[in-house]
C-alpha atoms as a PDB file:
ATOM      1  CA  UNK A   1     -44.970  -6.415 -49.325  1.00  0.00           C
ATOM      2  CA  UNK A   2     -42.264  -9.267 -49.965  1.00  0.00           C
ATOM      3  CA  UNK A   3     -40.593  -6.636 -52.108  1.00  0.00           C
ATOM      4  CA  UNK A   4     -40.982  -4.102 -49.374  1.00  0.00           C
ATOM      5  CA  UNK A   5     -39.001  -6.623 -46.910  1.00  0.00           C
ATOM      6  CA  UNK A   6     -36.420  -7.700 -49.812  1.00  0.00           C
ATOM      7  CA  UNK A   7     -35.413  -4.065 -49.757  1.00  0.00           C
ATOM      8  CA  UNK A   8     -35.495  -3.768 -46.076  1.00  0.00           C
ATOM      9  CA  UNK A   9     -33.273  -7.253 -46.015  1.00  0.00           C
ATOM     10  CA  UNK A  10     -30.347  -5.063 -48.131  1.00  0.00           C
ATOM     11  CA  UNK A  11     -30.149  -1.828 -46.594  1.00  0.00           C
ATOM     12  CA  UNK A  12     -29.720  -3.688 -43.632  1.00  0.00           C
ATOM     13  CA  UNK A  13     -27.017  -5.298 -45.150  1.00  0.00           C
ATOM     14  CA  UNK A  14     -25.560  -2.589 -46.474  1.00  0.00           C
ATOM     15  CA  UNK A  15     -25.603  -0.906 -43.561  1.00  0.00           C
ATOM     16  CA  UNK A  16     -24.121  -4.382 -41.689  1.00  0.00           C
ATOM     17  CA  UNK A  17     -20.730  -4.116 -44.130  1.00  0.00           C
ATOM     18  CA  UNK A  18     -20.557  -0.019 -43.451  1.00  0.00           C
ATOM     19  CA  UNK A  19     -20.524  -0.584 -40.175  1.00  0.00           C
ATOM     20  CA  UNK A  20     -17.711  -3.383 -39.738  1.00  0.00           C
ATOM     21  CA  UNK A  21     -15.856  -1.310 -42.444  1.00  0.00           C
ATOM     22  CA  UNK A  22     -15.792   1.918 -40.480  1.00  0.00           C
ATOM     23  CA  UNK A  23     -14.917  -0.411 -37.140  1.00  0.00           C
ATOM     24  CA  UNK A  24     -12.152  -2.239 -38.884  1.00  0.00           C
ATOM     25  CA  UNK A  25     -11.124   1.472 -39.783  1.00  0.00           C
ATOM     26  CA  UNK A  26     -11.123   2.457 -36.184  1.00  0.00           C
ATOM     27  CA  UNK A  27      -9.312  -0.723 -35.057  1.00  0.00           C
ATOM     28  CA  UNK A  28      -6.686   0.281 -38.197  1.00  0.00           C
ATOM     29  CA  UNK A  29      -6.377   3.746 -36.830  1.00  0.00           C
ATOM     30  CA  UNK A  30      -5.938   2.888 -33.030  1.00  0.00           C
ATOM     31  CA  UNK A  31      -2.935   0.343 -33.830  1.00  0.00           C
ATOM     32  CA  UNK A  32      -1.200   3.125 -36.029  1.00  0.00           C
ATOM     33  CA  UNK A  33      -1.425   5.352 -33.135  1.00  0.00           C
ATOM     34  CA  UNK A  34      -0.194   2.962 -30.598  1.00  0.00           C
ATOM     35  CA  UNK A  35       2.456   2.096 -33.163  1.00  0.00           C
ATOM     36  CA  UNK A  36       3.619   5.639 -33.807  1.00  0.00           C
ATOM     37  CA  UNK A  37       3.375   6.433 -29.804  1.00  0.00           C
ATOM     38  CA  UNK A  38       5.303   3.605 -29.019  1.00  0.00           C
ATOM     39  CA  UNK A  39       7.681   4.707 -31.247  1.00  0.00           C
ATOM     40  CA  UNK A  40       7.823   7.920 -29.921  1.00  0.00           C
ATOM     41  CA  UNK A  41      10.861   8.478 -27.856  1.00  0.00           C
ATOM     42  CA  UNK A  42       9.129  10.820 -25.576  1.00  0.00           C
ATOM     43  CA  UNK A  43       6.594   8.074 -24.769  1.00  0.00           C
ATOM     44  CA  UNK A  44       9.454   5.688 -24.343  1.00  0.00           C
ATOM     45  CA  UNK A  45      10.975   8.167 -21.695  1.00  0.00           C
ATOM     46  CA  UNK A  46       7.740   8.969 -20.208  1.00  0.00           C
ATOM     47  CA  UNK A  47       7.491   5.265 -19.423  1.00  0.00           C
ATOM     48  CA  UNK A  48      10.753   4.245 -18.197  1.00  0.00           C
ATOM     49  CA  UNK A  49      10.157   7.498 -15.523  1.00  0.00           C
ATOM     50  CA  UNK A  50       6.368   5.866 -14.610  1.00  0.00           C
ATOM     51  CA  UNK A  51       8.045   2.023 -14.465  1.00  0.00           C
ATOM     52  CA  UNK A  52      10.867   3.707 -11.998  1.00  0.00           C
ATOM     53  CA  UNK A  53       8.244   5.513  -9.922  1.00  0.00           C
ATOM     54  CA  UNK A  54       6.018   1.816  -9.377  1.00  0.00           C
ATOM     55  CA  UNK A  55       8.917   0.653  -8.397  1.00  0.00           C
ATOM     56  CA  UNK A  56      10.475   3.144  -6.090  1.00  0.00           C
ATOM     57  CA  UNK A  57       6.451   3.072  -4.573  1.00  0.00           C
ATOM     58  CA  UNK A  58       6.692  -0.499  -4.337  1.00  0.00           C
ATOM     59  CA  UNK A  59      10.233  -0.055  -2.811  1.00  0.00           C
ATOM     60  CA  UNK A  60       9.021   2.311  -0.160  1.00  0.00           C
ATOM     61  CA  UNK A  61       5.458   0.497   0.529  1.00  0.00           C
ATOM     62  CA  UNK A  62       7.881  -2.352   1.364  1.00  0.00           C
ATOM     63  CA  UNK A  63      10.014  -0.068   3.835  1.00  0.00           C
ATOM     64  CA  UNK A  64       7.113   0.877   5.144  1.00  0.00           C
ATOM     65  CA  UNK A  65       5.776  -2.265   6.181  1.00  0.00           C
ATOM     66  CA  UNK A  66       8.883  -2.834   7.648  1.00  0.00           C
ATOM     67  CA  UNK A  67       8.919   0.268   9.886  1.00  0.00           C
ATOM     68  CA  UNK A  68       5.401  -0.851  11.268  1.00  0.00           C
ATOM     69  CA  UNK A  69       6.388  -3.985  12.241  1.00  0.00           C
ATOM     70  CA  UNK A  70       9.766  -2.781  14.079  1.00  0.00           C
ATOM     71  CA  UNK A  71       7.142  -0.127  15.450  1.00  0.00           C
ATOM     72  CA  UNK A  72       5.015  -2.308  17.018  1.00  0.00           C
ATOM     73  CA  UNK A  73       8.135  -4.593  18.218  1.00  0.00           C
ATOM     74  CA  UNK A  74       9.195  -1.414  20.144  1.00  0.00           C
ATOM     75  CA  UNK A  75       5.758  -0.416  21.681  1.00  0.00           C
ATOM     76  CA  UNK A  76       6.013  -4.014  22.852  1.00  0.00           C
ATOM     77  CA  UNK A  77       9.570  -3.400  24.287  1.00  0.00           C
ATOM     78  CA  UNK A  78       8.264  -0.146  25.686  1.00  0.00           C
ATOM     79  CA  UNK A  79       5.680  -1.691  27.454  1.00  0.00           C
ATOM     80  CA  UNK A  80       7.233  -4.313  28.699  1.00  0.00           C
ATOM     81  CA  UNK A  81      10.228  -1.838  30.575  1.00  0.00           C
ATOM     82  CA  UNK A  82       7.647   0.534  31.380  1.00  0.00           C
ATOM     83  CA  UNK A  83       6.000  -2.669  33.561  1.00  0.00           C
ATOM     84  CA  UNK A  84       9.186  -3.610  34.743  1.00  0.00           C
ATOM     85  CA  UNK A  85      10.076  -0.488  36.018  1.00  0.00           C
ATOM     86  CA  UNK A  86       6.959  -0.110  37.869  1.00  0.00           C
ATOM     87  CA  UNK A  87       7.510  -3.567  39.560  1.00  0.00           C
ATOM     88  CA  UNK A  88      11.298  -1.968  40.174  1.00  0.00           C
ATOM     89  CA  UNK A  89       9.839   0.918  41.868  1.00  0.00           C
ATOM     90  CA  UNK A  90       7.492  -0.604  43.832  1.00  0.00           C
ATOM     91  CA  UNK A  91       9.966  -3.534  44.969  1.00  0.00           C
ATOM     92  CA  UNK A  92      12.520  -0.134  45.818  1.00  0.00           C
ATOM     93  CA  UNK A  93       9.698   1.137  47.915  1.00  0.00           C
ATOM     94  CA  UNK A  94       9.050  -2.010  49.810  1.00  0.00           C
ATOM     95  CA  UNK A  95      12.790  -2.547  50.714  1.00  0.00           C
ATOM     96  CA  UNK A  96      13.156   1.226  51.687  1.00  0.00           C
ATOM     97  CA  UNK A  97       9.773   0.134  54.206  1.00  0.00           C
ATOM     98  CA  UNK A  98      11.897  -3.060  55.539  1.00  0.00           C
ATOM     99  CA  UNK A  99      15.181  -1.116  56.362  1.00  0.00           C
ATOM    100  CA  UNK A 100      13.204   2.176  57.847  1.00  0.00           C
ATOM    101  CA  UNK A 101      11.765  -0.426  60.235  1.00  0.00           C
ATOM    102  CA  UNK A 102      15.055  -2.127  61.015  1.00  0.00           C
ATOM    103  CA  UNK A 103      16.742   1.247  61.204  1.00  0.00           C
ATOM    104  CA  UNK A 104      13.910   1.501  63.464  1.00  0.00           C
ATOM    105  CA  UNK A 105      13.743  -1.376  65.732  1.00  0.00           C
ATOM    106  CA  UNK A 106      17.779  -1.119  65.841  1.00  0.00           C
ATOM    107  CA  UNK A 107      17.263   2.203  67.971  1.00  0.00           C
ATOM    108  CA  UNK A 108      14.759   0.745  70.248  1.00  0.00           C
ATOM    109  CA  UNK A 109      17.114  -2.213  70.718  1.00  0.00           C
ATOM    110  CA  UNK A 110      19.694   0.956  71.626  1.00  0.00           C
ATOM    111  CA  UNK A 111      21.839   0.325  68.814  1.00  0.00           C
END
């Protein structure tokens, strides 16, 4: 039986340093291939164009915010002549009372 686990104890092993071989392997083969991409001038030009589109997004989420805020400056402008001209109209409306009824009185005075 202790000879049954000895054995046990160096497949294991062996199968311990085949598997961090074939990983350092991998991690070998996936810095070549970053390498050679990011030597590839394709990939270089495929990156400048994504860097220039964050930044042209970034650019125009930043207009954006910009337009909101003027929007809602406006709306606020708006609202506030919209109330103004109501008070206008109905100031109009009460002076155009107060000269009907001097026009008014002024011919039953016989003026």
């Amino acid at each position: 039986m202790d000879k049954d686990i000895e054995v046990w104890k160096q497949r294991n092993e062996i199968l311990h340093k085949k598997i961090e071989r074939m990983m350092e392997e991998s991690r070998e083969k996936d810095i070549a291939l970053a390498n050679a991409l990011g030597e590839d001038p394709r990939q270089k030009e495929a990156d400048e164009r994504m860097m220039k589109k964050l930044e042209r997004i970034q650019e125009l989420e930043q207009i954006n915010e910009e337009h909101r805020k003027l929007n809602g400056d406006l709306r606020r402008e708006i609202t506030a002549l919209e109330q103004e001209n109501l008070e206008l109209h109905t100031d109009n409306k009460k002076l155009a009372d107060q000269v009907m009824d001097q026009v008014e009185r002024a011919r039953k005075a016989g003026l």
